[in-house]
N, C-alpha and C. Protein backbone atom coordinates (compact mmCIF):
# COMPACT_ATOMS: atom_id res chain seq x y z
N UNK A 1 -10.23 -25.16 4.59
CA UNK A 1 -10.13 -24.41 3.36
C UNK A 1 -11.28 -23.42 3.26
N UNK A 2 -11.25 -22.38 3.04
CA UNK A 2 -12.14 -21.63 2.26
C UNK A 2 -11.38 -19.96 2.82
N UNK A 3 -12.29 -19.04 2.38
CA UNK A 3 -12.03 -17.97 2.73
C UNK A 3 -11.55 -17.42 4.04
N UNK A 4 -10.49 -17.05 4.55
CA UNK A 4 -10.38 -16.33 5.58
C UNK A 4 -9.56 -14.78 5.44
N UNK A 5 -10.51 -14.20 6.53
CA UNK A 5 -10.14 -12.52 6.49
C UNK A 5 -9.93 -11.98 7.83
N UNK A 6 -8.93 -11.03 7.58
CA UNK A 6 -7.99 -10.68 8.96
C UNK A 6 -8.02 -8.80 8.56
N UNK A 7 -8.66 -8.28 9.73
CA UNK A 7 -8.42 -6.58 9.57
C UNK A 7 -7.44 -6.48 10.96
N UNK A 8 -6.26 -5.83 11.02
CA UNK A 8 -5.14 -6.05 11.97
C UNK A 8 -5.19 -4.61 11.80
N UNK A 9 -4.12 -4.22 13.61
CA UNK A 9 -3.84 -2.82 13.46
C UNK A 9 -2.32 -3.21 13.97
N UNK A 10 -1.79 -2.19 13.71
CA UNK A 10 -0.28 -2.31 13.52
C UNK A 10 -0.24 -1.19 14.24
N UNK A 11 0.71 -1.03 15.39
CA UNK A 11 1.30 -0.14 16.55
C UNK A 11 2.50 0.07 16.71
N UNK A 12 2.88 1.36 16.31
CA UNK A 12 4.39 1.15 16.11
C UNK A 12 4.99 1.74 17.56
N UNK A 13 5.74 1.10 17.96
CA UNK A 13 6.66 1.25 19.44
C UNK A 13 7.89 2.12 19.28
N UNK A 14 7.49 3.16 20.76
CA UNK A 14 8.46 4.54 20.43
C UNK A 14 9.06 4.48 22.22
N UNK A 15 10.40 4.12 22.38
CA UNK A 15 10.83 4.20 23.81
C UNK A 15 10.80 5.78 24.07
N UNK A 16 9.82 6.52 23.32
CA UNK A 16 9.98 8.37 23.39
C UNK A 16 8.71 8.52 23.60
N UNK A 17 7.70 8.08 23.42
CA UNK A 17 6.47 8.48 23.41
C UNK A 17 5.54 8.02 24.98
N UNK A 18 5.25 9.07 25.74
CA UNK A 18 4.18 8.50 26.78
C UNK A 18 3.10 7.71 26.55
N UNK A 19 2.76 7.96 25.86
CA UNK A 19 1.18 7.08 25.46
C UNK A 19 1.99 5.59 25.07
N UNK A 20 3.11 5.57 24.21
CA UNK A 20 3.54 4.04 24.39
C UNK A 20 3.87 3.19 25.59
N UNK A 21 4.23 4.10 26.18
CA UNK A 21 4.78 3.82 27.44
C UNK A 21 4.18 3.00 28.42
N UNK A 22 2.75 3.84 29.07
CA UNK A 22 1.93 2.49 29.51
C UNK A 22 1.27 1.40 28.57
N UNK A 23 1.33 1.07 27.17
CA UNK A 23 1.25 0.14 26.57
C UNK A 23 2.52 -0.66 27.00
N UNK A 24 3.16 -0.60 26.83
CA UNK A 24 4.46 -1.45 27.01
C UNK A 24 4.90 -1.72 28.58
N UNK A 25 4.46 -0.78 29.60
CA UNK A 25 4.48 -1.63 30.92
C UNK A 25 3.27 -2.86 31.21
N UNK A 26 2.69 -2.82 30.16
CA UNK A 26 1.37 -3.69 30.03
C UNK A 26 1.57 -5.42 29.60
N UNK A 27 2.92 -4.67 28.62
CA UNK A 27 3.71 -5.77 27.84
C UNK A 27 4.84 -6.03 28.15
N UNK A 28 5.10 -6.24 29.50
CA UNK A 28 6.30 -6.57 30.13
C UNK A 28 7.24 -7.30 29.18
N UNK A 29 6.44 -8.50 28.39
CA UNK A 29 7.61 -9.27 27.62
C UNK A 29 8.16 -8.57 26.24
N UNK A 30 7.25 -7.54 26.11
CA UNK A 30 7.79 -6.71 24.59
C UNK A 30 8.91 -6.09 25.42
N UNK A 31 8.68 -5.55 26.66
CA UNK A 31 9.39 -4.57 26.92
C UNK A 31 10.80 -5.14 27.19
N UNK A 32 10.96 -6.22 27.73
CA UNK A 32 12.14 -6.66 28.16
C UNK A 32 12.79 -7.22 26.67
N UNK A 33 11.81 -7.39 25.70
CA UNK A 33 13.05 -8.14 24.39
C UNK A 33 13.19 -6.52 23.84
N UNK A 34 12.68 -5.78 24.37
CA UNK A 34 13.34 -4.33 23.49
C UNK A 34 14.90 -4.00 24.24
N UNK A 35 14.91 -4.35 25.50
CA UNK A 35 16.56 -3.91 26.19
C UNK A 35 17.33 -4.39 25.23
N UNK A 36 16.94 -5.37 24.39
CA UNK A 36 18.31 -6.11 23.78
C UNK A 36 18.30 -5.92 22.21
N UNK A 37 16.65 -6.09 21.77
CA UNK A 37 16.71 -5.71 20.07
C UNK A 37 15.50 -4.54 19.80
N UNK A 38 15.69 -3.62 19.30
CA UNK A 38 14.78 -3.11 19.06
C UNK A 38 13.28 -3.18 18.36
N UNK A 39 12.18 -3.52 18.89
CA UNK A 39 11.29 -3.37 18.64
C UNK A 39 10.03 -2.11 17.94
N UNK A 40 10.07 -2.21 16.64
CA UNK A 40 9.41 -1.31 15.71
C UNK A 40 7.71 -0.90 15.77
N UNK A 41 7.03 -2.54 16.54
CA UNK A 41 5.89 -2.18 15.67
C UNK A 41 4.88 -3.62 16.37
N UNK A 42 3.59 -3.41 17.37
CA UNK A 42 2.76 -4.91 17.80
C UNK A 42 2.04 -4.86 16.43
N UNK A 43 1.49 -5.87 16.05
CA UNK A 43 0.86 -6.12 15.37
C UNK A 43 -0.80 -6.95 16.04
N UNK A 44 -1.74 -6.12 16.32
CA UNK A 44 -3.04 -6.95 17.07
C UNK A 44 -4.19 -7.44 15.92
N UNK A 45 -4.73 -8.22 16.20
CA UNK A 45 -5.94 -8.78 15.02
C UNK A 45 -6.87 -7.92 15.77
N UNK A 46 -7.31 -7.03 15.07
CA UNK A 46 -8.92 -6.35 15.12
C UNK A 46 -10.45 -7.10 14.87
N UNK A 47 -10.26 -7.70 13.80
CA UNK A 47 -11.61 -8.75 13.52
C UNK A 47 -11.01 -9.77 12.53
N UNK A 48 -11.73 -10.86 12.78
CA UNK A 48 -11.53 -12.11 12.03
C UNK A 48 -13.22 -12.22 11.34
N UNK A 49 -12.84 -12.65 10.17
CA UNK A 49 -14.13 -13.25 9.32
C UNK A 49 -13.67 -14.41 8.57
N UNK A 50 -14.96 -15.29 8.66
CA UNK A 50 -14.65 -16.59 8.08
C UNK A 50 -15.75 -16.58 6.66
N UNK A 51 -15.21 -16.74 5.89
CA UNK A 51 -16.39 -16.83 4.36
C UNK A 51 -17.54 -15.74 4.59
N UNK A 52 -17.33 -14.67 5.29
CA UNK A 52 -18.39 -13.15 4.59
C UNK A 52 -17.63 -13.16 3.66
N UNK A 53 -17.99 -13.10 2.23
CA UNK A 53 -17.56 -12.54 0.93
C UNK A 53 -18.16 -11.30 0.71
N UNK A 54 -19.34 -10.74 1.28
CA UNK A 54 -19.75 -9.11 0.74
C UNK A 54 -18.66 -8.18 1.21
N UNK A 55 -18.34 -8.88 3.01
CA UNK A 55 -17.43 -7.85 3.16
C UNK A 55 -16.27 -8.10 2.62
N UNK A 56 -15.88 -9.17 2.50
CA UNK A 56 -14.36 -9.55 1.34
C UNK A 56 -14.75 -8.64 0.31
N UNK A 57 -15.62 -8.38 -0.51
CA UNK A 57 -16.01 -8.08 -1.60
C UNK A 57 -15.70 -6.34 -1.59
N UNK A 58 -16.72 -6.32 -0.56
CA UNK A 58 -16.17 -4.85 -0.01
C UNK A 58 -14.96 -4.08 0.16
N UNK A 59 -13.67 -4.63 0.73
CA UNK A 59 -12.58 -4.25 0.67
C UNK A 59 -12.00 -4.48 -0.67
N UNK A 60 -11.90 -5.44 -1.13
CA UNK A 60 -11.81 -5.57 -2.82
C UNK A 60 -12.04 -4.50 -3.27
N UNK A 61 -13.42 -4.28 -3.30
CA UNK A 61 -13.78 -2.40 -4.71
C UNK A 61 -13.44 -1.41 -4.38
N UNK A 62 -13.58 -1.21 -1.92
CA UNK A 62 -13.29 -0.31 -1.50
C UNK A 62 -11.60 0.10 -1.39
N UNK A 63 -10.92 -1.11 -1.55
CA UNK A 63 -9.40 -0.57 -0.40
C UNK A 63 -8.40 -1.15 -1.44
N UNK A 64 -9.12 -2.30 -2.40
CA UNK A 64 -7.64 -3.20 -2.76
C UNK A 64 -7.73 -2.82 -4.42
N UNK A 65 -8.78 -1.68 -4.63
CA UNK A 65 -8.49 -1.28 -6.53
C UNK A 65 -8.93 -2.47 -6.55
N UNK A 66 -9.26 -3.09 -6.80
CA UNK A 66 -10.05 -4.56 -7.22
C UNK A 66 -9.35 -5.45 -7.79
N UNK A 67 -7.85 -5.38 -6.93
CA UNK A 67 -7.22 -6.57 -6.97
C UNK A 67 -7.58 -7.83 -5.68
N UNK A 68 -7.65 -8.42 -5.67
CA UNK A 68 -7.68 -9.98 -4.85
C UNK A 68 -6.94 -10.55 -5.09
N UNK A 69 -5.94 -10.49 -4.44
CA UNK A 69 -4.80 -11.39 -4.72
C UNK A 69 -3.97 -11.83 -3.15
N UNK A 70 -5.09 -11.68 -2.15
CA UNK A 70 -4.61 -11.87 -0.98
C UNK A 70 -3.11 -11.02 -0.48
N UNK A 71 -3.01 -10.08 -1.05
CA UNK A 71 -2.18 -9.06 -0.44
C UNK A 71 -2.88 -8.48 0.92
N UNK A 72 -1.81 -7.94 1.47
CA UNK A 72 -2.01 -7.47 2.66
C UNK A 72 -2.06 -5.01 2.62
N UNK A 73 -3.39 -4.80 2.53
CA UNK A 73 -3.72 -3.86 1.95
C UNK A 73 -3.67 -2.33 3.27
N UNK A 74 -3.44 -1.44 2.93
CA UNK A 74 -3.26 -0.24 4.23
C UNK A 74 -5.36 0.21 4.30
N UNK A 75 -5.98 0.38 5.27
CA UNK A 75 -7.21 0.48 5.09
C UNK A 75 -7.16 1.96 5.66
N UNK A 76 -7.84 2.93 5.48
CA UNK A 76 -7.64 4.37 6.10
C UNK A 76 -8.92 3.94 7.04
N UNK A 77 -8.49 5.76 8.20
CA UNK A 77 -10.18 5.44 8.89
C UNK A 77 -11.15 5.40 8.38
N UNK A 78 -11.00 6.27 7.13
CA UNK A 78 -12.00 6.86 6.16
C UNK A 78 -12.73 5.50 5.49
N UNK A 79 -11.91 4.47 5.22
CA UNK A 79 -12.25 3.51 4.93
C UNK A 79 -13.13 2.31 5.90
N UNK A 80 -12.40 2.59 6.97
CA UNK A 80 -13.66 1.55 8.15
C UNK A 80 -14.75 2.33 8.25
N UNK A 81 -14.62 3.79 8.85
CA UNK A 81 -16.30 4.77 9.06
C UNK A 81 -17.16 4.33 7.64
N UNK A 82 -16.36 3.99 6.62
CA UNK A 82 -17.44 4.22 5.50
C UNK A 82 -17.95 2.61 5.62
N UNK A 83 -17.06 1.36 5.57
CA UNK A 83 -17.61 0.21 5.78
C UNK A 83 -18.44 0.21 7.09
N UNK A 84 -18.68 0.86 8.19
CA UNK A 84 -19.42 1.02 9.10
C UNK A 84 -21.09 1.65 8.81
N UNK A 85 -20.51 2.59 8.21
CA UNK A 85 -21.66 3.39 7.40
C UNK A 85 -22.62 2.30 6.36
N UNK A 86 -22.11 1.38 5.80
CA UNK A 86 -22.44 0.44 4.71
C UNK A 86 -23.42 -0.70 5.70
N UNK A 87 -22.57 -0.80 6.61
CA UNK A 87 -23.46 -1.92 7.32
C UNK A 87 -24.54 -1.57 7.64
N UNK A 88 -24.38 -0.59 8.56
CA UNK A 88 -26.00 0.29 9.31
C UNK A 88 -26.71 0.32 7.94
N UNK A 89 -26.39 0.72 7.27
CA UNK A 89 -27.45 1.43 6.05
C UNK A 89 -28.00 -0.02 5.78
N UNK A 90 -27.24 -1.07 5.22
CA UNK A 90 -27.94 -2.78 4.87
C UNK A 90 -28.64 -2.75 6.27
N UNK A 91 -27.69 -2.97 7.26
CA UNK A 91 -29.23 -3.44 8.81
C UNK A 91 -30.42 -2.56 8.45
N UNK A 92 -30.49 -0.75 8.22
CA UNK A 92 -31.24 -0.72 8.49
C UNK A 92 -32.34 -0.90 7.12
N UNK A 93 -32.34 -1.39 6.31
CA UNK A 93 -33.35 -1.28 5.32
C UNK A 93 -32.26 -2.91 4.33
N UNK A 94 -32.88 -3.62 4.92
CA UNK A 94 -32.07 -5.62 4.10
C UNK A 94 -32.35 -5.53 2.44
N UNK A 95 -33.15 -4.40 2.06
CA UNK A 95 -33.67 -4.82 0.65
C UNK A 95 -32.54 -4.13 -0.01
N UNK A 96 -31.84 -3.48 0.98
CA UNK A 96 -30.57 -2.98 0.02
C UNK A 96 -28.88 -3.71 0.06
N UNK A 97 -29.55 -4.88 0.51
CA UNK A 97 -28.51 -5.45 1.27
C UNK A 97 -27.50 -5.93 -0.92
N UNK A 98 -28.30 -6.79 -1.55
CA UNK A 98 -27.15 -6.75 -2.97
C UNK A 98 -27.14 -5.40 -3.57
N UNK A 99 -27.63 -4.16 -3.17
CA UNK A 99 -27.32 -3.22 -4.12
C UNK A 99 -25.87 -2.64 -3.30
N UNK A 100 -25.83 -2.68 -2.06
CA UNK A 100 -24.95 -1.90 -1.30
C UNK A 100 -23.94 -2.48 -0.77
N UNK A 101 -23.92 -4.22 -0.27
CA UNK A 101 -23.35 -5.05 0.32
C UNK A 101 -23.27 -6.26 -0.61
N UNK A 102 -23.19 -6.66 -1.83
CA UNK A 102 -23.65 -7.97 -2.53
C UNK A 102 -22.59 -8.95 -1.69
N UNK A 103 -22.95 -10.13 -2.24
CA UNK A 103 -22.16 -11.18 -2.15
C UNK A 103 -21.51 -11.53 -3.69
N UNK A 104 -20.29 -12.23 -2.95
CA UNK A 104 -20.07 -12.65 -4.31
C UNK A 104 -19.34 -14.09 -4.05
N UNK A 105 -19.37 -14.60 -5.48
CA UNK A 105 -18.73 -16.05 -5.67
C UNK A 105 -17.47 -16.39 -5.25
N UNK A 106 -17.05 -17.49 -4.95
CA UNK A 106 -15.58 -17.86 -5.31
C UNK A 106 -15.44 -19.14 -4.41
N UNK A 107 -14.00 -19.52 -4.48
CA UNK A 107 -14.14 -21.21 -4.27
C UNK A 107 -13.67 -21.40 -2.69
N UNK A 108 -15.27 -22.15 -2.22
CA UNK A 108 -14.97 -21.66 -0.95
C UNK A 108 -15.12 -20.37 -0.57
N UNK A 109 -15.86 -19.66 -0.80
CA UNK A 109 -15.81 -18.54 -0.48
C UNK A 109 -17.27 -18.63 0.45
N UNK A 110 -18.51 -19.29 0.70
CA UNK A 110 -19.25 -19.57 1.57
C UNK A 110 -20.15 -18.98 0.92
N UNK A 111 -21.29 -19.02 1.54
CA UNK A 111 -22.78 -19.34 0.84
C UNK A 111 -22.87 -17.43 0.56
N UNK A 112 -24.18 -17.40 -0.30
CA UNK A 112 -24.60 -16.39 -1.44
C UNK A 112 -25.81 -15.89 -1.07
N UNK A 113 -26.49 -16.30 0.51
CA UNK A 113 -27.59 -15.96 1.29
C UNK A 113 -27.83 -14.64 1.80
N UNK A 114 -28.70 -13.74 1.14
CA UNK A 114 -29.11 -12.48 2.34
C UNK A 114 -29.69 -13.22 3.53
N UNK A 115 -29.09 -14.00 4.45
CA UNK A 115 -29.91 -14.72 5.76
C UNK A 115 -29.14 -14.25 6.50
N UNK A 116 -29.67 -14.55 7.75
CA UNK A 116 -29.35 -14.31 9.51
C UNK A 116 -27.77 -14.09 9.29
N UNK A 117 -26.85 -15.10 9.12
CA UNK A 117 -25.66 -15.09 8.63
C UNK A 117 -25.35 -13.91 8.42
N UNK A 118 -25.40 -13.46 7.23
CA UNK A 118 -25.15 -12.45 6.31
C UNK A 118 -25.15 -11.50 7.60
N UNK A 119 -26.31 -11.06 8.10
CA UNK A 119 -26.69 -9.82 8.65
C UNK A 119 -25.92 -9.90 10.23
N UNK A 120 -25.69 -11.01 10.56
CA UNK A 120 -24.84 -11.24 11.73
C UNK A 120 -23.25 -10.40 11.89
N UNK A 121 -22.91 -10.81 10.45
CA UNK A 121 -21.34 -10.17 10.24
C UNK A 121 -21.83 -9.06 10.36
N UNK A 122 -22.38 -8.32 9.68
CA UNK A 122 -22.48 -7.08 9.60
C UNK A 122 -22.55 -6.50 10.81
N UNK A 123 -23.10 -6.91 11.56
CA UNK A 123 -23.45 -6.69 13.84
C UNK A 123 -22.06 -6.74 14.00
N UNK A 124 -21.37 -7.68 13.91
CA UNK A 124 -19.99 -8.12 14.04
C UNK A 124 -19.08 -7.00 13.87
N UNK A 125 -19.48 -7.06 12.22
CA UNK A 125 -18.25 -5.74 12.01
C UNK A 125 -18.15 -4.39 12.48
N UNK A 126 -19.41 -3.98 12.38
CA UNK A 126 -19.49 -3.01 13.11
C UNK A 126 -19.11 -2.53 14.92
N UNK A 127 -19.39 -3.83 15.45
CA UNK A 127 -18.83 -3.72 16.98
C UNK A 127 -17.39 -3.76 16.98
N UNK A 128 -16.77 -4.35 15.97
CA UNK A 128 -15.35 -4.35 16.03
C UNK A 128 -15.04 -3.37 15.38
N UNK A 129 -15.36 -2.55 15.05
CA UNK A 129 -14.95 -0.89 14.35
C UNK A 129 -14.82 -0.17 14.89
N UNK A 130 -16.09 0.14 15.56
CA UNK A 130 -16.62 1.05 16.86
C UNK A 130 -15.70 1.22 18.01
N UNK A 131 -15.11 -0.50 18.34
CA UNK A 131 -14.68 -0.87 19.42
C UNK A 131 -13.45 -0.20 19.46
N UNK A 132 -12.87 0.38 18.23
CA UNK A 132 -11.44 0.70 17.77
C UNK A 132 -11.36 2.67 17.75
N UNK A 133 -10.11 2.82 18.42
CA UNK A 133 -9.75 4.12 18.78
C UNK A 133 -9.47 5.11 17.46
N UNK A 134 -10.39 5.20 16.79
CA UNK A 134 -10.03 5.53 14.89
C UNK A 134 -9.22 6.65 15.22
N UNK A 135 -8.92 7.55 16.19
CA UNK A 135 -8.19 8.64 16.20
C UNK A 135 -6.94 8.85 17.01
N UNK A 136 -6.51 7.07 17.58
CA UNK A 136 -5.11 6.92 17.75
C UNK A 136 -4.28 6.84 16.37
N UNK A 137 -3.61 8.08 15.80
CA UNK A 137 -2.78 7.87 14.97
C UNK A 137 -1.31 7.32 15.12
N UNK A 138 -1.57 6.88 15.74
CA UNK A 138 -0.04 6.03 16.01
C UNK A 138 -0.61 4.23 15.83
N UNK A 139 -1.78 4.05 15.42
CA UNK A 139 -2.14 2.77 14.59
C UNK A 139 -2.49 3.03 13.21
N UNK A 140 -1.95 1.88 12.57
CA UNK A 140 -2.42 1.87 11.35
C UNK A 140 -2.69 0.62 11.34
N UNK A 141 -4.10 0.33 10.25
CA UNK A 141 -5.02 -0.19 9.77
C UNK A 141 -4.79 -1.12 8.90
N UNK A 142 -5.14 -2.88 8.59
CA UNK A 142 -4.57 -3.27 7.47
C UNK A 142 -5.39 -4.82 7.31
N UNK A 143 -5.86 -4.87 5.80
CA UNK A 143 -6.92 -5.73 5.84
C UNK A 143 -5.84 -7.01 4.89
N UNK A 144 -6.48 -8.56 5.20
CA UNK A 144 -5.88 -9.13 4.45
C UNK A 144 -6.84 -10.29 4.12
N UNK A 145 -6.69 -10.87 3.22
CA UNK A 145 -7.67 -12.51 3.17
C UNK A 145 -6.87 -13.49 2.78
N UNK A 146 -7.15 -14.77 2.77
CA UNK A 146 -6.30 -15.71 2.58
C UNK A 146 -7.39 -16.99 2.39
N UNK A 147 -7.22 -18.01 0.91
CA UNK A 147 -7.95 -18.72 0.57
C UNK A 147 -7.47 -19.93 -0.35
């Protein structure tokens, strides 16, 4: 039990497009259940977080209108560069870590520490941002939590 958070990219599959193309000789088994039903769309997990609530918190004010209701939300690039931007700025100066990054409460939602922790995700998130092709537009972006 407690908080879990999923940022996924969603790839939508085009038997027209080259660039899909060697994706899908990659995916021999997508490719062969497409001869028979058509296939729309992979769905890959980009980053997993377990109880960070700043960055839960973060997509909350940034992406979800400040609903939490464990919906599954569209995140723009504009929206990861800027949560990227958020992290560096907390790494580089921690005293801004509750004005810019807070934590926040909830059940199960994991500890309320500016510690090692805290600043770990943030390393985290950022390598898994970076790691991501923000200017393949043929992915889209999509954050979710579940608790």
């Amino acid at each position: 039990m407690g908080l879990d958070m999923y940022l996924t990219k969603e790839l939508y599959i085009s038997k027209y497009s080259d660039k899909q193309k060697s994706l899908r000789d990659k995916l021999a088994d997508i490719e062969e259940l497409a001869k028979y039903q058509p296939v729309g769309s992979i769905e890959a997990e980009v980053m997993y977080w377990r109880k960070e609530n700043h960055i839960h918190q973060w997509f909350v004010d940034n992406v979800q209108e400040g609903t939490d209701e464990c919906q599954k939300t569209y995140v723009t690039r504009d929206n990861l560069e800027e949560l990227v931007r958020v992290c560096k700025a907390v790494l580089a100066n921690h005293d801004t870590a509750s004005e810019l990054l807070p934590c926040s409460s909830g059940f199960f939602f994991g500890g309320e520490e500016y510690n090692e922790y805290y600043f770990k995700a943030l390393e985290r998130t950022i390598e898994a941002v970076e790691n991501e092709d923000l200017e393949d537009f043929e992915c889209s972006y999509y954050y979710q939590s579940s608790w």
